[in-house]
Structures are given as structure tokens and as C-alpha cells.
Protein backbone atom coordinates (compact mmCIF):
# COMPACT_ATOMS: atom_id res chain seq x y z
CA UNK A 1 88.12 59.21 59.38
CA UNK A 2 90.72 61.16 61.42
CA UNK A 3 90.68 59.41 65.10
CA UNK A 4 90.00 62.31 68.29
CA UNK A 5 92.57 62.54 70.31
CA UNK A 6 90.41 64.69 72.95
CA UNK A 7 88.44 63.51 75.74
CA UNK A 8 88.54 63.30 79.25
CA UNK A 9 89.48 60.84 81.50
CA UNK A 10 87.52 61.14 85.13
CA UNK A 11 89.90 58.52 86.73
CA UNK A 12 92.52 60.53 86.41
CA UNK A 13 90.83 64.04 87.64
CA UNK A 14 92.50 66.16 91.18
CA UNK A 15 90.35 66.23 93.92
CA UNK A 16 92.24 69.05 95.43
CA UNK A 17 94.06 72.00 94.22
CA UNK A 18 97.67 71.87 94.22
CA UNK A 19 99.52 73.80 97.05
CA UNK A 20 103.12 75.16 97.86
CA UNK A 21 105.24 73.92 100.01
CA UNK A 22 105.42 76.06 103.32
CA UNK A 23 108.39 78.60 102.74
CA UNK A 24 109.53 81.92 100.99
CA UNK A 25 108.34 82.88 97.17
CA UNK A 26 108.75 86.17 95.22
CA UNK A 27 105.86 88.49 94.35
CA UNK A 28 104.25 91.36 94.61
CA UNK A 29 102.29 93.19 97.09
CA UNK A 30 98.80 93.65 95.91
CA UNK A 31 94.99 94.46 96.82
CA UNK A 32 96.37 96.51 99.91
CA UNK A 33 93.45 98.05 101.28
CA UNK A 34 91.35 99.47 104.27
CA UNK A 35 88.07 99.08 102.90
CA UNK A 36 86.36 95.97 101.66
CA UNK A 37 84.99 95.55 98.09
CA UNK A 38 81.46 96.93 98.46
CA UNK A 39 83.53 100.50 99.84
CA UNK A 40 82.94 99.76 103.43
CA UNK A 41 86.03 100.67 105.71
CA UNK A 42 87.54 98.86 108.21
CA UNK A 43 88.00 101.18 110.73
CA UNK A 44 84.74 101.47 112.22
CA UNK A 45 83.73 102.32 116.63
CA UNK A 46 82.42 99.61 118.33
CA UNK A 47 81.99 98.57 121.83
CA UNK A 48 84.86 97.14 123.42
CA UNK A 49 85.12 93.42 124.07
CA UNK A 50 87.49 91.69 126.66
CA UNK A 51 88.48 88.48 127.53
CA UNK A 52 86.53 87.03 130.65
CA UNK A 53 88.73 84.32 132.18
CA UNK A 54 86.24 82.94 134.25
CA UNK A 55 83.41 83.05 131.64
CA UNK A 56 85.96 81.89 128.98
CA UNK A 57 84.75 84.26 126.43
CA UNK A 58 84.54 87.33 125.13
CA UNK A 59 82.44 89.82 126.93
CA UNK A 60 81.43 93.68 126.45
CA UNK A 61 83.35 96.63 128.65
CA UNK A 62 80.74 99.26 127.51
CA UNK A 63 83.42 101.48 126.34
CA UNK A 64 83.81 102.19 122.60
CA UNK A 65 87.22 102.18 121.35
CA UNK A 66 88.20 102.68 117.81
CA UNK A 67 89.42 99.90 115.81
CA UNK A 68 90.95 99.44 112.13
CA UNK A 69 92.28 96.85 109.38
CA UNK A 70 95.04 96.46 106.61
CA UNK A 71 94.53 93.86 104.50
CA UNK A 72 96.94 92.58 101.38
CA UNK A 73 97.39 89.88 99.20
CA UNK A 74 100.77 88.73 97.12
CA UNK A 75 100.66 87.74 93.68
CA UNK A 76 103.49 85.44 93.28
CA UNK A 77 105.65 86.21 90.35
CA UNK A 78 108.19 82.89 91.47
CA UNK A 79 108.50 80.68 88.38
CA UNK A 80 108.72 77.40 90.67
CA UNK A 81 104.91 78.51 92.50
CA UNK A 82 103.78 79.30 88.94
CA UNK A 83 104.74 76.05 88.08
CA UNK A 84 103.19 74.14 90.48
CA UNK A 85 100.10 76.06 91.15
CA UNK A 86 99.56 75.78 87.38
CA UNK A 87 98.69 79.42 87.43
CA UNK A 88 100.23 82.51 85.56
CA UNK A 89 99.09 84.92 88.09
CA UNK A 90 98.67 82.52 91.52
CA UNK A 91 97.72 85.14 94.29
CA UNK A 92 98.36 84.01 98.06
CA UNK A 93 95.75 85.86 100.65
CA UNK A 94 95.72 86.34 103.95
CA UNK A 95 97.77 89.58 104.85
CA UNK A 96 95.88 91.15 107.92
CA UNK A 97 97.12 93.93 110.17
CA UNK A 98 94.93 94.92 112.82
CA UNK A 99 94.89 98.08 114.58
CA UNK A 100 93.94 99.21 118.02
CA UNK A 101 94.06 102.68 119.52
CA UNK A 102 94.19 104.46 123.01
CA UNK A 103 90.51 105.34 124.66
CA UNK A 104 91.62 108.50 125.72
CA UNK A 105 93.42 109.98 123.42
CA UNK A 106 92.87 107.73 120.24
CA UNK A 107 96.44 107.53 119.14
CA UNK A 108 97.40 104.64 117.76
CA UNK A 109 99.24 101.72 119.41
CA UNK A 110 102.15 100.30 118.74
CA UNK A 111 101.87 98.32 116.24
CA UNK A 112 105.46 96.10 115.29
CA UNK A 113 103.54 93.93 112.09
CA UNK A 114 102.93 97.49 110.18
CA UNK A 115 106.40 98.77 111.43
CA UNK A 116 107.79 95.72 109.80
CA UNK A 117 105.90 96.57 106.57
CA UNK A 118 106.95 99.97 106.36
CA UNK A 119 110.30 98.98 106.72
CA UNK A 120 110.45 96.29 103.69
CA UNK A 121 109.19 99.04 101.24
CA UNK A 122 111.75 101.48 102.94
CA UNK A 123 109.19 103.57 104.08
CA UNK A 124 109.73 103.50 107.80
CA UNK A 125 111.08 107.43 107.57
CA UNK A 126 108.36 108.46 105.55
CA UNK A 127 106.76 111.74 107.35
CA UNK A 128 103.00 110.13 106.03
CA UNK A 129 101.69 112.14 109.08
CA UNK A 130 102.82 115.62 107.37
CA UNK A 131 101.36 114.61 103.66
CA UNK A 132 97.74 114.27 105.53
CA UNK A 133 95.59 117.12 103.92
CA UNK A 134 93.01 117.17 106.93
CA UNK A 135 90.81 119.61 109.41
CA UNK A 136 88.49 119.11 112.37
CA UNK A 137 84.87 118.68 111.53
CA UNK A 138 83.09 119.77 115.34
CA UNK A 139 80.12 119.60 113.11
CA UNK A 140 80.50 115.77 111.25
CA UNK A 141 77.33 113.50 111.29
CA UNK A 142 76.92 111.63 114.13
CA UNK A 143 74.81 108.12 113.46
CA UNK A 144 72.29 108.32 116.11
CA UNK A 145 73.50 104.84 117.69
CA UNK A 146 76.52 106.57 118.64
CA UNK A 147 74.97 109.35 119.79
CA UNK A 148 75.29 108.85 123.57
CA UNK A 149 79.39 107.92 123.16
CA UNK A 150 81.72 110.18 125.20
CA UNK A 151 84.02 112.17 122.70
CA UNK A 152 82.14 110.96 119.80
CA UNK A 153 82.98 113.86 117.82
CA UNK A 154 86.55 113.33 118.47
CA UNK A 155 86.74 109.49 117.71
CA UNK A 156 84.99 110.16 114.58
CA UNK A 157 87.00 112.48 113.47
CA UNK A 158 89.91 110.92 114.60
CA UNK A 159 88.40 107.78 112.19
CA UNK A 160 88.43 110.18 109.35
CA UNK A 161 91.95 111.42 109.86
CA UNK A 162 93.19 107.54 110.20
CA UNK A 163 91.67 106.59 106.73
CA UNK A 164 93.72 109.46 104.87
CA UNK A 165 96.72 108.20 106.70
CA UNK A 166 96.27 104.72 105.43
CA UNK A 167 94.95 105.82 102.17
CA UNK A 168 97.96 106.97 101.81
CA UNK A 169 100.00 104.17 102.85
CA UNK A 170 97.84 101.51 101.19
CA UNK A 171 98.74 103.65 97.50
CA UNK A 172 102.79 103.83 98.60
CA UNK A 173 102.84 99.92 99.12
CA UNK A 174 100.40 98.47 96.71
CA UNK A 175 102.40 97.02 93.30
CA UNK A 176 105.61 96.38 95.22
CA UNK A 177 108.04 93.62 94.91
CA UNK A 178 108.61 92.08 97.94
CA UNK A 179 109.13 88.35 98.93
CA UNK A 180 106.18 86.30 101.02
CA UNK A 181 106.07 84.02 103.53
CA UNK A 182 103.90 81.07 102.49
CA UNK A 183 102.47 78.49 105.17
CA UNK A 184 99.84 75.61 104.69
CA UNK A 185 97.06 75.57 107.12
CA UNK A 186 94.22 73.74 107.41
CA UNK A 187 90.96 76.44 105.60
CA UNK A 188 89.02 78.01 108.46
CA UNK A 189 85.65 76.59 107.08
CA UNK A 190 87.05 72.91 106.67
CA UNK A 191 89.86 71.63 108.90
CA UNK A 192 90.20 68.67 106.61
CA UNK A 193 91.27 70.64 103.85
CA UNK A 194 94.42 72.53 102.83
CA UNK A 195 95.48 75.86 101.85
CA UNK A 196 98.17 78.01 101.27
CA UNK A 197 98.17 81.75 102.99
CA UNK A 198 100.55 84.38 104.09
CA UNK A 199 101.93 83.97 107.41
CA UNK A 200 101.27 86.68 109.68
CA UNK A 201 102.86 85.22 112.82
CA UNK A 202 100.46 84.85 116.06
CA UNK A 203 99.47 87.79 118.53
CA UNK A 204 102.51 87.49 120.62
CA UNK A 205 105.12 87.44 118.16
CA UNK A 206 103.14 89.31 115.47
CA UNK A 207 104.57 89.39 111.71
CA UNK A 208 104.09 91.05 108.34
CA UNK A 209 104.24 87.96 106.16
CA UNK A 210 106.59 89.47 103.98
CA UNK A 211 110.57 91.03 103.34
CA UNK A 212 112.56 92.57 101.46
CA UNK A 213 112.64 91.58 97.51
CA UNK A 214 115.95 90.41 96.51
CA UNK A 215 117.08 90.64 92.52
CA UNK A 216 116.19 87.62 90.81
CA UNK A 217 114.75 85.66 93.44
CA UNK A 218 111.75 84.72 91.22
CA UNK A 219 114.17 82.71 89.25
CA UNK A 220 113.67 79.78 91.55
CA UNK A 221 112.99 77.12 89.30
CA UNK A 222 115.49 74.28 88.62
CA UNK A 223 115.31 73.50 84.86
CA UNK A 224 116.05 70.35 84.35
């Protein structure tokens, strides 16, 4: 009888997924999007919230401002992540832009992490304003919760004139190669535990996560 030589050995089993070390890995941009997966966007009005020092938390203005999200993933295409994540497609998450925008005349703010983006893909020059296809609506729906908000025909038409802009943008970025920025945190849900994501920086010195690909750079693997 021909002896098995398949099994499994629970003694020998990972208790935790294998992570890279924190640092730069080649991949591409992927998943770019301003909606999430059941079609709901991210750019949405809601009432404004502010810090409150002396409260120490957040607390409502009762103005509405607009507000908006980019979000992106990398899959990495680096042979040495590929390698060690055990993975032939490992994907690092994480990419998150916010947006905020004036209350008056709902232009957007400045807004250095997207800047940054556009300028990886070259497409800091790109006129994206002058390929939106777009008209006033004085007559668009108004949910009746909103009803009673000052300019609310404006903001929500402004809304609609924001998600063809970034429509467009999210389709000129997505499937790029680029090169990530890969940090190991401790997971939101359990501090104990770690995982790899895209670093994004911190509200005062804000960042894309990623730069510039560079030919070859996937080729990071020392063979031995």
C-alpha cells in the first residue's frame, strides 16, 4: 500500500497573517471610487460638526455643508510583497481623501493629498473642469429632510456637478502603476492585532500614500 504523504499538522498552523514590513512596494492603483459598493456616493449634505474644546467632542453648528470621499486601494505587483504575503494578487487598502467645501459658495477647498495624486499620474494640468458635460437643475428633487436648508438647490446641484468631476477622475487614475507607501498599524477594531495599510499621512501634514512608478521597481526580490 502506497504510504500518504498528505495531512495536516495543527502544531505547526499561523495564527496571524503575514504582513510587510513598513516601507515602499510597487503596484497599481485600483478600486478608486466615490461611491461605495451598494452605489451609494460619498458626497452626501449633512449638518456640520465642530470640535467643542470645552465639551471635548464633537458637536453640531446647524449649518449644512457639503462633504465628499475618494477612496483607493493598491494591488501590489512587487515580487518581494508577493512573496511574503503568499498572495499573487495581495491588495493593500486604506487610500482615503476627504473633501470639504466652502458654505457659501461650495467650491472646493484646498485640498494638497488629491493635488499630490493628480500629480503622480501627471494629471495635475488636466482641464477635468472643461470635460464636465453638466447644466443647472433649479428644478432637482429635494428630499424633504433637506427641505428647510438655505441654498439647497444650489448645494445639491453643486453635489451633482462634483460627482461628474470625480467620475471622471476616479476613471483617469484607476489601473495605474504607481508605487505605495505601506505602514503597519495596529486594525481599528483590535489594537492587539496587526495590519498593513496605505499611509495617508495625518491631518496636518496630509499625504496621498502613493508616487510616482519607477521602471522595474517591482523587481525587488533578492534571489538567492
Amino acid at each position: 500500500m502506497t504510504k500518504r504523504s498528505f495531512g495536516l499538522d495543527t502544531t505547526s498552523l499561523s495564527t496571524e497573517a503575514p504582513l510587510l514590513d513598513s516601507g515602499f512596494y510597487a503596484g497599481e492603483l485600483v478600486g478608486a471610487a466615490i461611491e461605495n459598493k451598494d452605489h451609494v456616493s460619498f458626497f452626501k449634505i449633512q449638518e456640520e460638526k465642530k470640535w467643542d474644546k470645552a465639551a471635548k467632542e464633537m458637536v453640531l453648528t446647524g449649518d449644512h455643508v457639503i462633504t465628499g470621499m475618494l477612496m483607493y486601494s493598491v494591488m501590489l505587483t512587487s515580487k518581494l510583497a508577493i512573496k511574503k504575503l503568499q498572495r499573487d494578487e495581495p491588495r493593500i487598502f486604506g487610500g482615503m481623501i476627504f473633501f470639504r467645501f466652502d458654505k457659501k459658495t461650495f467650491q472646493m477647498n484646498d485640498n494638497p493629498a488629491l493635488g499630490q495624486l493628480l500629480k503622480v499620474f501627471d494629471l495635475a494640468d488636466t482641464d477635468f473642469n472643461g470635460m464636465v458635460d453638466f447644466e443647472m437643475d433649479d428644478n432637482i428633487e429635494v428630499p424633504t429632510e433637506l427641505a428647510n436648508v438655505p441654498d439647497i438647490v444650489m448645494m445639491l446641484n453643486s453635489i451633482e456637478y462634483y460627482k461628474t468631476l470625480f467620475t471622471l477622475i476616479v476613471q483617469s487614475i484607476n489601473n495605474l502603476p504607481c508605487i505605495v507607501k505601506v505602514v503597519k498599524r495596529p486594525q481599528r477594531d483590535n489594537k492587539e492585532v496587526q495590519e498593513n495599510s496605505i499611509d495617508t499621512g495625518n491631518s496636518g501634514s496630509p499625504f496621498c500614500g502613493v508616487i510616482p512608478y519607477t521602471e522595474g521597481s517591482e523587481n525587488d526580490l533578492e534571489e538567492a
